[in-house]
N, C-alpha and C. Protein backbone atom coordinates (compact mmCIF):
# COMPACT_ATOMS: atom_id res chain seq x y z
N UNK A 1 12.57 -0.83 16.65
CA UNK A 1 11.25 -0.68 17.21
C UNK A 1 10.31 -1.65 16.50
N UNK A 2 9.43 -2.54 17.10
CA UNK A 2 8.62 -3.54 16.76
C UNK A 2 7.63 -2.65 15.94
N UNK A 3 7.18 -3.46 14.81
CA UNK A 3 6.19 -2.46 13.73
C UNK A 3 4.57 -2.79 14.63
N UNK A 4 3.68 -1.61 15.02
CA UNK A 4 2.78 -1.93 15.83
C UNK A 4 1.58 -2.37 14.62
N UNK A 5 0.52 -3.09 15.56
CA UNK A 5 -0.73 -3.06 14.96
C UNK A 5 -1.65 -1.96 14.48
N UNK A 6 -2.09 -1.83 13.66
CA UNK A 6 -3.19 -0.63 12.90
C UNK A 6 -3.86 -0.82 13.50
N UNK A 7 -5.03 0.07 13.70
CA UNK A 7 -6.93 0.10 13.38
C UNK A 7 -7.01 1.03 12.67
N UNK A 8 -8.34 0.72 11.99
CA UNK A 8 -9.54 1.64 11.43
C UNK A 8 -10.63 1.19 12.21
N UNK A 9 -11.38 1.65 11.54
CA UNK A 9 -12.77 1.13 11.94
C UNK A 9 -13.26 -0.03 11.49
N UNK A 10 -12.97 -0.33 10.44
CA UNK A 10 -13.17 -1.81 9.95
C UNK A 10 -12.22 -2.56 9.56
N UNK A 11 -11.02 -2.09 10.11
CA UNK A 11 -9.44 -3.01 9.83
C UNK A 11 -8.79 -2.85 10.48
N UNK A 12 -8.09 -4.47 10.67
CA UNK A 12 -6.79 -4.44 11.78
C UNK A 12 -5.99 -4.34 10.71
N UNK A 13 -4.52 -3.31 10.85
CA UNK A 13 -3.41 -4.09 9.58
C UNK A 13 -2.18 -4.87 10.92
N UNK A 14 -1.78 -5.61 10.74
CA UNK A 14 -0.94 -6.46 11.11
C UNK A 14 0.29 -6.72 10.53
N UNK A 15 1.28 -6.11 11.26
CA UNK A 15 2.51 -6.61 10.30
C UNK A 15 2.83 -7.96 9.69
N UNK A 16 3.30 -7.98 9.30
CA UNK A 16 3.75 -9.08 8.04
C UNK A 16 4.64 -9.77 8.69
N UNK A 17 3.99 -11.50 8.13
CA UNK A 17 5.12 -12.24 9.48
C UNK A 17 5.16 -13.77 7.90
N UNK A 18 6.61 -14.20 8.05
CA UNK A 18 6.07 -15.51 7.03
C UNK A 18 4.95 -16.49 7.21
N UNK A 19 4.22 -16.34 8.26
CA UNK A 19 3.48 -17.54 7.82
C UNK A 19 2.17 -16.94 7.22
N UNK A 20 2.05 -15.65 6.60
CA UNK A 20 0.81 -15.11 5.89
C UNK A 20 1.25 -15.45 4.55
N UNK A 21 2.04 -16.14 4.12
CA UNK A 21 2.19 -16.43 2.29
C UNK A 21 1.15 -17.33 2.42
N UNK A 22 0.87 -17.86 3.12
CA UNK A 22 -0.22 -19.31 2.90
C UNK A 22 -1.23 -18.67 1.96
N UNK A 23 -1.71 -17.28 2.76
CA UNK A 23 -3.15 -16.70 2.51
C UNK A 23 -2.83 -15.55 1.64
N UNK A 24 -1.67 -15.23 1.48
CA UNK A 24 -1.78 -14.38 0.26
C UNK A 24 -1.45 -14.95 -1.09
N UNK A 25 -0.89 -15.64 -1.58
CA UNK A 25 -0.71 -16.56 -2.20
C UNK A 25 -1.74 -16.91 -3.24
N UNK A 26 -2.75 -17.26 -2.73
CA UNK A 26 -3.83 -17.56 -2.97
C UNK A 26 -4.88 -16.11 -3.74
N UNK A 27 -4.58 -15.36 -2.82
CA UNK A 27 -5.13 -14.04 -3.50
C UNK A 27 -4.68 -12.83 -4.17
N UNK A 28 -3.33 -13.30 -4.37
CA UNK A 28 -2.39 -11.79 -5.21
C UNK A 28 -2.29 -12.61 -6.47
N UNK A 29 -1.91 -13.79 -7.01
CA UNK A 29 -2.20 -14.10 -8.13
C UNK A 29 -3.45 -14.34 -8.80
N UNK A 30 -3.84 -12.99 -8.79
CA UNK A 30 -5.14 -12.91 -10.04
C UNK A 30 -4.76 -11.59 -10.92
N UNK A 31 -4.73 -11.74 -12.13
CA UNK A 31 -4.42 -10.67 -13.18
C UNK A 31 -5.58 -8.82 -12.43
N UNK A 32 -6.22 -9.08 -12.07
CA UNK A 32 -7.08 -7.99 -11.68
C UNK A 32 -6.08 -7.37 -10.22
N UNK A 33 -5.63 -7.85 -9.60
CA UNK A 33 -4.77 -7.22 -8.15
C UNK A 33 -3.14 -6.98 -8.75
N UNK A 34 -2.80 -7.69 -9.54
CA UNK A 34 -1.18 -6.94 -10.00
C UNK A 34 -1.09 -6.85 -11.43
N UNK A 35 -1.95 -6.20 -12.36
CA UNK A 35 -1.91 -5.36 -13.46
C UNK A 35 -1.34 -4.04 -13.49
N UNK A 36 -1.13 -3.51 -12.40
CA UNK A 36 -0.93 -2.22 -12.05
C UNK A 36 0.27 -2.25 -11.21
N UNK A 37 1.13 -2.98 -10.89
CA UNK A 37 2.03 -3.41 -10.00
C UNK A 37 2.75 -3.25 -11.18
N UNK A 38 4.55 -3.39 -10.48
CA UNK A 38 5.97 -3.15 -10.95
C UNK A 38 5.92 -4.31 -11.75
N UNK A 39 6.84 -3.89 -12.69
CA UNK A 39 7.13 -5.20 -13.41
C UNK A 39 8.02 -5.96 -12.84
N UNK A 40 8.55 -6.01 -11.35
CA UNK A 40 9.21 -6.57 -10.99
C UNK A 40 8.32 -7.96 -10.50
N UNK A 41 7.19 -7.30 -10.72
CA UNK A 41 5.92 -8.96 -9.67
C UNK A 41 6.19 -9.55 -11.13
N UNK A 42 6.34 -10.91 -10.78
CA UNK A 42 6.59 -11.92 -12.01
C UNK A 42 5.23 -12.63 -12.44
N UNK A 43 5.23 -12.46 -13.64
CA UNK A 43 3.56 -12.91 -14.54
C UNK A 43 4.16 -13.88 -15.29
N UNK A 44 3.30 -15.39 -15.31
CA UNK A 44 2.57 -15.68 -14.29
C UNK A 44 2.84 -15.92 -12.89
N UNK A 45 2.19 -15.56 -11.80
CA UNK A 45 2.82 -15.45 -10.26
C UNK A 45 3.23 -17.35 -10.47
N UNK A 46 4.45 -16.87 -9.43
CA UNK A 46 4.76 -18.51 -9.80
C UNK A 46 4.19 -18.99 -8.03
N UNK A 47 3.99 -20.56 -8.04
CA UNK A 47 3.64 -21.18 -6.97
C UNK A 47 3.91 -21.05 -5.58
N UNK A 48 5.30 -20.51 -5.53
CA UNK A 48 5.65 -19.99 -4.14
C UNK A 48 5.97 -18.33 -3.89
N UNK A 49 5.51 -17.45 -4.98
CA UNK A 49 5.35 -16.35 -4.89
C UNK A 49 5.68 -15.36 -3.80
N UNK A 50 4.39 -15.56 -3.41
CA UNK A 50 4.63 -15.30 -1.47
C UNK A 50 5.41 -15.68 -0.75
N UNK A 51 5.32 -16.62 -0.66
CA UNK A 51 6.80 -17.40 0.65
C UNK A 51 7.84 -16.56 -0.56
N UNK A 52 8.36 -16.68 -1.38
CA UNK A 52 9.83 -16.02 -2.03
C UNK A 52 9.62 -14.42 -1.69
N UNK A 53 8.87 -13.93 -2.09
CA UNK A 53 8.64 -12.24 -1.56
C UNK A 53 8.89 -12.09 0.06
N UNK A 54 7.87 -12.55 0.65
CA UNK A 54 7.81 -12.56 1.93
C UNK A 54 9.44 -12.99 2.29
N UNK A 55 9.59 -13.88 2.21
CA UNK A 55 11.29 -14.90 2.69
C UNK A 55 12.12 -13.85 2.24
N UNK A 56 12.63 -13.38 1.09
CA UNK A 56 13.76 -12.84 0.58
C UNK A 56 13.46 -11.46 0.62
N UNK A 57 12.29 -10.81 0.43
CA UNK A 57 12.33 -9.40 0.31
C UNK A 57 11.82 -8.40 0.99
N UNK A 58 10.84 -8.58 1.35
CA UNK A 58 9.98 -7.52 2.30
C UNK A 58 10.09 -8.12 4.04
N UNK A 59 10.75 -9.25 4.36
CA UNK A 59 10.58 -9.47 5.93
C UNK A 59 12.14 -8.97 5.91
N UNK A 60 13.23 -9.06 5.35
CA UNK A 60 14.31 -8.22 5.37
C UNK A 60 14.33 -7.12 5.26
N UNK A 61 13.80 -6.24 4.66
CA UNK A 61 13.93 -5.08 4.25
C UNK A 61 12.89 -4.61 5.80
N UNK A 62 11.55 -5.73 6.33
CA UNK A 62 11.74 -4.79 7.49
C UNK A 62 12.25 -4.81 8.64
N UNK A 63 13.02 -5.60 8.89
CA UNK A 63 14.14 -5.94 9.67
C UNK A 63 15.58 -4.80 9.54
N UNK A 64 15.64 -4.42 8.60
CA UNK A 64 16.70 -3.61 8.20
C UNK A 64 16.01 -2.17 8.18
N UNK A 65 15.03 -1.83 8.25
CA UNK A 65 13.67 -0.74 8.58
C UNK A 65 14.15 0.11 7.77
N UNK A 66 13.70 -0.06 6.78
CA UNK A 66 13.87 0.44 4.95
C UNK A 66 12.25 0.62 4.45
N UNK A 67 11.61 -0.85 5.49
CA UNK A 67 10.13 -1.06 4.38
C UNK A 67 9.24 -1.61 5.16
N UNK A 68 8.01 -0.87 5.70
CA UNK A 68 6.98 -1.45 6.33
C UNK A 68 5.98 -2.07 6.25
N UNK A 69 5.56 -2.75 6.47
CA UNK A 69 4.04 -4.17 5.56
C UNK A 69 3.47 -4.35 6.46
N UNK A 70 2.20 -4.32 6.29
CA UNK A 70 1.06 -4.46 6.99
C UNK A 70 0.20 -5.28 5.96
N UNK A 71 -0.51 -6.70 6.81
CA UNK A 71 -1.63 -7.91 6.33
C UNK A 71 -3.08 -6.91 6.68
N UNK A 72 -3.62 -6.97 5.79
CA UNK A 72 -5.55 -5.94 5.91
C UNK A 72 -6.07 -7.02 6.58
N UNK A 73 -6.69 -7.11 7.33
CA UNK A 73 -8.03 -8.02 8.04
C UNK A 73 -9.34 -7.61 8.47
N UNK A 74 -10.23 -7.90 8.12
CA UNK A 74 -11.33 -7.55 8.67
C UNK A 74 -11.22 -7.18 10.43
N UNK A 75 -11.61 -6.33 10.84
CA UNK A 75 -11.63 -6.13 12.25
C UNK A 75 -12.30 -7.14 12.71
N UNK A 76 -13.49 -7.76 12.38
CA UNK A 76 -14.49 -8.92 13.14
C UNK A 76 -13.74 -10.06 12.42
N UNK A 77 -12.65 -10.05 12.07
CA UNK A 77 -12.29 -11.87 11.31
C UNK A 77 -10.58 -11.19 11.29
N UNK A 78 -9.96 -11.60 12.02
CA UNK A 78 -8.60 -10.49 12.36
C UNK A 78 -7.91 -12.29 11.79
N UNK A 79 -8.30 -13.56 11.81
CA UNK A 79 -7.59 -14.51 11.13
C UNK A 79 -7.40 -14.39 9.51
N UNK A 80 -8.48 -13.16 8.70
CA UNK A 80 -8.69 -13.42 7.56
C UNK A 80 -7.45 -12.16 7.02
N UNK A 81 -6.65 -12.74 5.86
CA UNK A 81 -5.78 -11.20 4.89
C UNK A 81 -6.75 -11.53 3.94
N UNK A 82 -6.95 -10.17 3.58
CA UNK A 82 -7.62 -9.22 2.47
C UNK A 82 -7.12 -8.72 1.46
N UNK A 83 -5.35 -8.49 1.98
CA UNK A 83 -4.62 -7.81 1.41
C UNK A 83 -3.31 -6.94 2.29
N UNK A 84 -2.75 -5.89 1.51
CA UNK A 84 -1.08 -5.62 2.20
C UNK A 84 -1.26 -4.25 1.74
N UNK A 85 -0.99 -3.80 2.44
CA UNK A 85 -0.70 -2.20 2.62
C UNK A 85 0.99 -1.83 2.72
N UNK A 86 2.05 -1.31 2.34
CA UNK A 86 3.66 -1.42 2.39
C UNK A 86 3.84 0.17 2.25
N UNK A 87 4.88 0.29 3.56
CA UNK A 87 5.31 1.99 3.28
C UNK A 87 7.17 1.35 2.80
N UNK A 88 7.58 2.11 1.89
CA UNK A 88 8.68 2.19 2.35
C UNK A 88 9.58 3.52 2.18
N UNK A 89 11.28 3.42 2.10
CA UNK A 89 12.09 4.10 2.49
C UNK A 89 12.91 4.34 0.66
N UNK A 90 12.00 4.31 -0.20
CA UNK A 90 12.44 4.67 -1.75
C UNK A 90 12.27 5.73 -2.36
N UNK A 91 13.04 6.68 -2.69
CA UNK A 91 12.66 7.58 -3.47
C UNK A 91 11.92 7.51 -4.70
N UNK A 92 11.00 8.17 -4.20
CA UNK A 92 9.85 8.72 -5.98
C UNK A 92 8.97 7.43 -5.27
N UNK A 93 8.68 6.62 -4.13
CA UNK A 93 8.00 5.35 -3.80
C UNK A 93 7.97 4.89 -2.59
N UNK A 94 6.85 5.29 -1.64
CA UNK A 94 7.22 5.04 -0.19
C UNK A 94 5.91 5.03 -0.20
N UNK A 95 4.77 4.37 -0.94
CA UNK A 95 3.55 3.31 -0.30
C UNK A 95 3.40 3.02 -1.69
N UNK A 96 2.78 1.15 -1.21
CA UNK A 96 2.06 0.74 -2.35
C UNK A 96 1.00 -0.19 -1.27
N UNK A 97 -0.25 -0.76 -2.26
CA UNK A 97 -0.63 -1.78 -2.07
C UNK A 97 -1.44 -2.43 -2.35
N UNK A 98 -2.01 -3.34 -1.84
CA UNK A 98 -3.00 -4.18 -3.53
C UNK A 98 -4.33 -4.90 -2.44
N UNK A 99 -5.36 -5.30 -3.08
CA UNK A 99 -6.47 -5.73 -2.15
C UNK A 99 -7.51 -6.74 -3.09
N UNK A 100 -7.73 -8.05 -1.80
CA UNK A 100 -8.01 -9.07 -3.04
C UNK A 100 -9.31 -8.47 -3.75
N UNK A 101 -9.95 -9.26 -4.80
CA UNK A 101 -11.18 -8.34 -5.44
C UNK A 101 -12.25 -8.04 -4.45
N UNK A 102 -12.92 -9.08 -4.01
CA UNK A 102 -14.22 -9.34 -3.29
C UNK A 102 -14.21 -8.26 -2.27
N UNK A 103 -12.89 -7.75 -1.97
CA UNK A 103 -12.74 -6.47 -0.79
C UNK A 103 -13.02 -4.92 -1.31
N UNK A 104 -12.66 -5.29 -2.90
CA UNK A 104 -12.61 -3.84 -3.51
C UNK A 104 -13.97 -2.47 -3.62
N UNK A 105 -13.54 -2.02 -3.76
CA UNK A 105 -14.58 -0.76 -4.05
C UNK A 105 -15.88 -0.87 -2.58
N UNK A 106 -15.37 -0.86 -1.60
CA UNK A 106 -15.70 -0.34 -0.73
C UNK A 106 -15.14 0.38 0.21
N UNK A 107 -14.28 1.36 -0.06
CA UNK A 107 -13.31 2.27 0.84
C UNK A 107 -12.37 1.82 2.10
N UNK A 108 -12.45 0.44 1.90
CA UNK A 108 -11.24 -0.07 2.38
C UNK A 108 -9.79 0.35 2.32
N UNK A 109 -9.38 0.33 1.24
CA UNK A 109 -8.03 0.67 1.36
C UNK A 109 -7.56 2.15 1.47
N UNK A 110 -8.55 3.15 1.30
CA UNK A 110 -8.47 4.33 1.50
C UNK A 110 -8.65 4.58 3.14
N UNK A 111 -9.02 3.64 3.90
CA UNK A 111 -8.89 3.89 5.64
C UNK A 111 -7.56 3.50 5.92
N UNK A 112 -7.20 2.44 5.27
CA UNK A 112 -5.99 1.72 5.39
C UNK A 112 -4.67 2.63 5.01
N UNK A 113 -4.95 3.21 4.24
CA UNK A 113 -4.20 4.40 3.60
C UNK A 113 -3.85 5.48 4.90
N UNK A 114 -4.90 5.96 5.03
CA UNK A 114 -5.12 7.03 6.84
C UNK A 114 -4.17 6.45 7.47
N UNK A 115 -4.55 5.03 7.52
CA UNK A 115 -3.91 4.85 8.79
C UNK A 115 -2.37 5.07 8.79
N UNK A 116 -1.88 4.18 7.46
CA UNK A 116 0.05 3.93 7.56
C UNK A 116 0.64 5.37 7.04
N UNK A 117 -0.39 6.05 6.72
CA UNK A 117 0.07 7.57 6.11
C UNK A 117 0.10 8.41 7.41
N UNK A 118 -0.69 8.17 8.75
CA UNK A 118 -0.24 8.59 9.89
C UNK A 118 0.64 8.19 10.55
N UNK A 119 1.00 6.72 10.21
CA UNK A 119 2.46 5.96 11.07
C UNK A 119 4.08 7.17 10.50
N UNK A 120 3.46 7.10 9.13
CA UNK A 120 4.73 7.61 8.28
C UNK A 120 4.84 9.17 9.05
N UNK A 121 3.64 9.97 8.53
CA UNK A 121 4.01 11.17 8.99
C UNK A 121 4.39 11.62 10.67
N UNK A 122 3.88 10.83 11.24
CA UNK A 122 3.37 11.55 12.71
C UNK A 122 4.37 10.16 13.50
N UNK A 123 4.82 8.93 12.92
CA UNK A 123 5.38 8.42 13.98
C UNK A 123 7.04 8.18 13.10
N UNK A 124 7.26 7.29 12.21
CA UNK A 124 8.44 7.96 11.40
C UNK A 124 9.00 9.60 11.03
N UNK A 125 7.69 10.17 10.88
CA UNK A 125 8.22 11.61 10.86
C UNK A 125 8.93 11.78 9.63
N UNK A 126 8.19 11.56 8.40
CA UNK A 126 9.37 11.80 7.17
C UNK A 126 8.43 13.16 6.40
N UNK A 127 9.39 13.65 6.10
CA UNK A 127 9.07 14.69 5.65
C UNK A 127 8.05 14.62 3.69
N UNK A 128 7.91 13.85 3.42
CA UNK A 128 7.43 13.65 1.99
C UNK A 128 7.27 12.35 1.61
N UNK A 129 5.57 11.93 1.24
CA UNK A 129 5.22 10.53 0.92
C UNK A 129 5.28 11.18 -1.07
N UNK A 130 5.84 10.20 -1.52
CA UNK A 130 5.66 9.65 -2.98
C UNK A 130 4.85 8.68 -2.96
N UNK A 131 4.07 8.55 -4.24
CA UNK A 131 3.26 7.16 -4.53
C UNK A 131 3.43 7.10 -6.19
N UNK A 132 4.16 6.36 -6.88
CA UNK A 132 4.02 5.91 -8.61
C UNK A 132 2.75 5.39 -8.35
N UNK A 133 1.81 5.55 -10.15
CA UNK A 133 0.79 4.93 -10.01
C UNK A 133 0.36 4.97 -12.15
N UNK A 134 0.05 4.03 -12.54
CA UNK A 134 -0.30 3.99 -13.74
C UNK A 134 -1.30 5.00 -14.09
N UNK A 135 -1.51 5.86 -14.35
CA UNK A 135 -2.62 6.68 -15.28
C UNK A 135 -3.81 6.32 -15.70
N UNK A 136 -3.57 4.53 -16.02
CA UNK A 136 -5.18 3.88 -15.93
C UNK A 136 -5.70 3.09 -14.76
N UNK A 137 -4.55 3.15 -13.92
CA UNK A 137 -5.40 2.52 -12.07
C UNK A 137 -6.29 4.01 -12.05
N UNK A 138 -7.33 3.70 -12.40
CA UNK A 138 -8.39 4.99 -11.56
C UNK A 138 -8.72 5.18 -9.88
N UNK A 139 -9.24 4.21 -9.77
CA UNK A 139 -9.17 3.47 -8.29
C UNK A 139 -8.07 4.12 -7.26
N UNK A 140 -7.05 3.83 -7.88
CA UNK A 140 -5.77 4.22 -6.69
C UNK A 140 -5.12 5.95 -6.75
N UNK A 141 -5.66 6.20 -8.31
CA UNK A 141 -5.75 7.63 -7.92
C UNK A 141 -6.72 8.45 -7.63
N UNK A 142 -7.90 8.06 -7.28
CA UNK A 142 -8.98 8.46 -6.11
C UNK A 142 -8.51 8.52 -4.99
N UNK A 143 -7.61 7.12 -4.59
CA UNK A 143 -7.16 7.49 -3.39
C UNK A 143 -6.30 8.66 -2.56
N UNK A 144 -5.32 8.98 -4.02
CA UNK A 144 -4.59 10.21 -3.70
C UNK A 144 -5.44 11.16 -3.79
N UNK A 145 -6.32 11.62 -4.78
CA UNK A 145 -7.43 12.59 -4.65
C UNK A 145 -7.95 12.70 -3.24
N UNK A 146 -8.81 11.87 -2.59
CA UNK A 146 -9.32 11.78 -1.58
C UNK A 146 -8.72 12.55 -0.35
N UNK A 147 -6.97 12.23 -0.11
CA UNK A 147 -6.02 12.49 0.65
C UNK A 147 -5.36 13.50 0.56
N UNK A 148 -6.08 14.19 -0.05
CA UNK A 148 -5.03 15.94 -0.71
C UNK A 148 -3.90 15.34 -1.24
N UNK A 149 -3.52 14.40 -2.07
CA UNK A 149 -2.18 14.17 -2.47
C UNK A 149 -2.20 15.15 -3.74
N UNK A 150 -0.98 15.59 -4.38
CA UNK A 150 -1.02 16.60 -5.82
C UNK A 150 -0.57 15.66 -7.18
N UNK A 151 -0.84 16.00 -8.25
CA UNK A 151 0.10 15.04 -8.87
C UNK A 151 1.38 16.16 -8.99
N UNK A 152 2.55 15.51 -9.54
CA UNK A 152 3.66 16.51 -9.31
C UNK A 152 5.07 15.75 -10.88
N UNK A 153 4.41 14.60 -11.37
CA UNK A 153 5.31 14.60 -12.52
C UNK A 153 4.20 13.26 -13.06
N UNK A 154 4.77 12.84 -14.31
CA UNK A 154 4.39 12.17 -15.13
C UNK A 154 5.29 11.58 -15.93
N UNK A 155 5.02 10.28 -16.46
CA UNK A 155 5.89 9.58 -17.59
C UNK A 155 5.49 8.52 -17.88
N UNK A 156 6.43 7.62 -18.29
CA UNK A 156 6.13 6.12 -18.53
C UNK A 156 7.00 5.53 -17.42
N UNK A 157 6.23 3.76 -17.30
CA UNK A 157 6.50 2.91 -16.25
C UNK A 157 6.33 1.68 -16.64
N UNK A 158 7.36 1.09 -16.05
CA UNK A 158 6.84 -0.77 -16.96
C UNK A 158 6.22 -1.24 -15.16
N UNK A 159 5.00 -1.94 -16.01
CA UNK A 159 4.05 -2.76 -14.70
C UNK A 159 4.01 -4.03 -15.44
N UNK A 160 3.32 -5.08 -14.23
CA UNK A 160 3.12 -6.32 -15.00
C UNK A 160 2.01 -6.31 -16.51
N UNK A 161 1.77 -5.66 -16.59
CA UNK A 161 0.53 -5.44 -17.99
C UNK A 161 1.16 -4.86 -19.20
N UNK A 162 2.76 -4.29 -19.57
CA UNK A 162 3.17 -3.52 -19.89
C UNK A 162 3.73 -2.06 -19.66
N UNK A 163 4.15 -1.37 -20.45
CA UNK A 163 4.62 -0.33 -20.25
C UNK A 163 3.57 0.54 -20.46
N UNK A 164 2.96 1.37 -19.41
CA UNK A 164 2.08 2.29 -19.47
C UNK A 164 2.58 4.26 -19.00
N UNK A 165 1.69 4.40 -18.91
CA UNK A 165 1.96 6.30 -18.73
C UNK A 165 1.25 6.43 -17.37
N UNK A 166 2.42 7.25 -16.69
CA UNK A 166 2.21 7.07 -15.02
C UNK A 166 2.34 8.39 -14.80
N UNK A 167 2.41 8.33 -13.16
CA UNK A 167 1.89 9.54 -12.31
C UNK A 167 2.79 9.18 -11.19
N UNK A 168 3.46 10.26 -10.54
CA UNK A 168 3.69 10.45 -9.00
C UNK A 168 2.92 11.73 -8.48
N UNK A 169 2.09 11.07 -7.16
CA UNK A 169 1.30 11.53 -6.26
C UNK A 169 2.09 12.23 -5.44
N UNK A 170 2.12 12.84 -4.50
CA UNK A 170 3.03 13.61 -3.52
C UNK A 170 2.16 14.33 -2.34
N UNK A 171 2.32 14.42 -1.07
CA UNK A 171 1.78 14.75 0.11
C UNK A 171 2.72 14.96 0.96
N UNK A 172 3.25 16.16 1.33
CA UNK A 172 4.07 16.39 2.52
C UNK A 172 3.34 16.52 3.87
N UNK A 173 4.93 16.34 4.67
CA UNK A 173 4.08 15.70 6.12
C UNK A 173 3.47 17.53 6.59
N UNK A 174 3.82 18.41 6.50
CA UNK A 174 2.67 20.23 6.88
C UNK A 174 1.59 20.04 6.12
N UNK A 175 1.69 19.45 4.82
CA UNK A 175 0.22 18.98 4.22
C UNK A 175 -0.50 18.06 5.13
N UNK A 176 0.21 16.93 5.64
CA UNK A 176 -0.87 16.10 6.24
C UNK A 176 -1.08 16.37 7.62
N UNK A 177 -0.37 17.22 8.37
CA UNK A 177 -0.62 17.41 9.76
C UNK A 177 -1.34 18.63 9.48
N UNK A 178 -1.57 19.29 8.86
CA UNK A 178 -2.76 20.86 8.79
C UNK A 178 -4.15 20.33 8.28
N UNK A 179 -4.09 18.90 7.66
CA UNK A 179 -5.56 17.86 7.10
C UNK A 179 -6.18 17.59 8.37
N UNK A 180 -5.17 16.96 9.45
CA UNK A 180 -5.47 15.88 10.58
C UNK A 180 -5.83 17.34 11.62
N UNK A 181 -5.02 18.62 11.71
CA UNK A 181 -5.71 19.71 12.40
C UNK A 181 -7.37 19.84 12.09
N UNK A 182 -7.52 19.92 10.81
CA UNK A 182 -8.77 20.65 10.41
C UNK A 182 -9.69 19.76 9.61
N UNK A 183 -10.54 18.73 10.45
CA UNK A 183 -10.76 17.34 9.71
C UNK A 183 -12.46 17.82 8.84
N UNK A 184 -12.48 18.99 8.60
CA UNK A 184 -13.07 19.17 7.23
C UNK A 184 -12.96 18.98 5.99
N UNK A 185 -11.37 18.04 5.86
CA UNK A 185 -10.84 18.50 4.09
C UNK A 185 -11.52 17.26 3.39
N UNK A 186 -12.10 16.47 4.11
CA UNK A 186 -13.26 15.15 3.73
C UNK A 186 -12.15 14.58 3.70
N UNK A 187 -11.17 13.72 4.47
CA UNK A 187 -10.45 12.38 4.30
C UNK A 187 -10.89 11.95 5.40
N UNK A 188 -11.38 10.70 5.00
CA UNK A 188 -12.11 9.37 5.66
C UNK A 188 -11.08 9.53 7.49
């Protein structure tokens, strides 16, 4: 099944196609967007970053429909990425995603969140989202706050910044379809 287009209200997400390394490229290597990322993102991002991610890892994996990626765009500028939103098919890890600065801290990625957290529950149909997350991303655990997510374990995690003390978030799909029934629980 072809991965469809998002909306929000102020974002298209767009699946992920190779010729967006051009434009991400440019904006995922800054120490402020993958400090908080796996230590698998390589510091310093090297020059073809993107095209190698994009090429070898995430356009396979969604081809093989393991792992879903979505490009953020402004709804009025649908040529511009902002950033990547990714569900996938990993235990203890089935969303991440990162957003360039100039986009941040305006509830962007928390709509963006709504949205692929409804693809997952209501059109994949999986029974339980995980999210790892460092203990000092504050930011991204607002987002689980926001979303009724619980925390549900704790430990350590190596990210590109070091080895820090982490968190898994957790939201089952009767949690999120009794939210989307009763749209008082304040998620955007």
């Amino acid at each position: 099944m072809p991965l469809p287009t998002l909306s929000t209200a102020r974002l298209k997400l767009v699946p992920l196609q190779l010729a967006d390394a051009e434009q991400i490229q440019p904006l995922f290597a800054h120490w402020e967007v993958v400090r908080y990322l796996n230590s698998q993102v390589p510091w310093p991002y090297p020059a073809d970053g993107a095209l190698s991610y994009l090429r070898d890892v995430a356009l396979p994996a969604m081809a093989a429909g393991s792992e879903w990626h979505w490009t953020l765009r402004p709804a009025d500028d649908r040529e511009r990425i902002i950033g990547v939103v990714s569900l996938m098919d990993t235990p203890g890890n089935n969303r991440g995603f990162w957003l360039a600065p100039a986009w941040q801290r305006q509830g962007l990625m928390g709509e963006a969140c709504v949205a692929v957290n409804r693809y997952w529950f209501e059109v994949l149909k999986r029974p339980l989202m995980r999210v790892p997350k460092a203990v000092a991303n504050v930011a991204s655990q607002r987002i689980s706050e926001r979303e009724g997510m619980r925390l549900v374990e704790t430990g350590e995690s190596d990210y590109v910044c070091g080895r820090l003390p982490s968190q898994i978030w957790e939201l089952s799909r009767e949690e999120w379809l009794s939210q989307q029934a009763c749209p008082l629980t304040g998620l955007i």
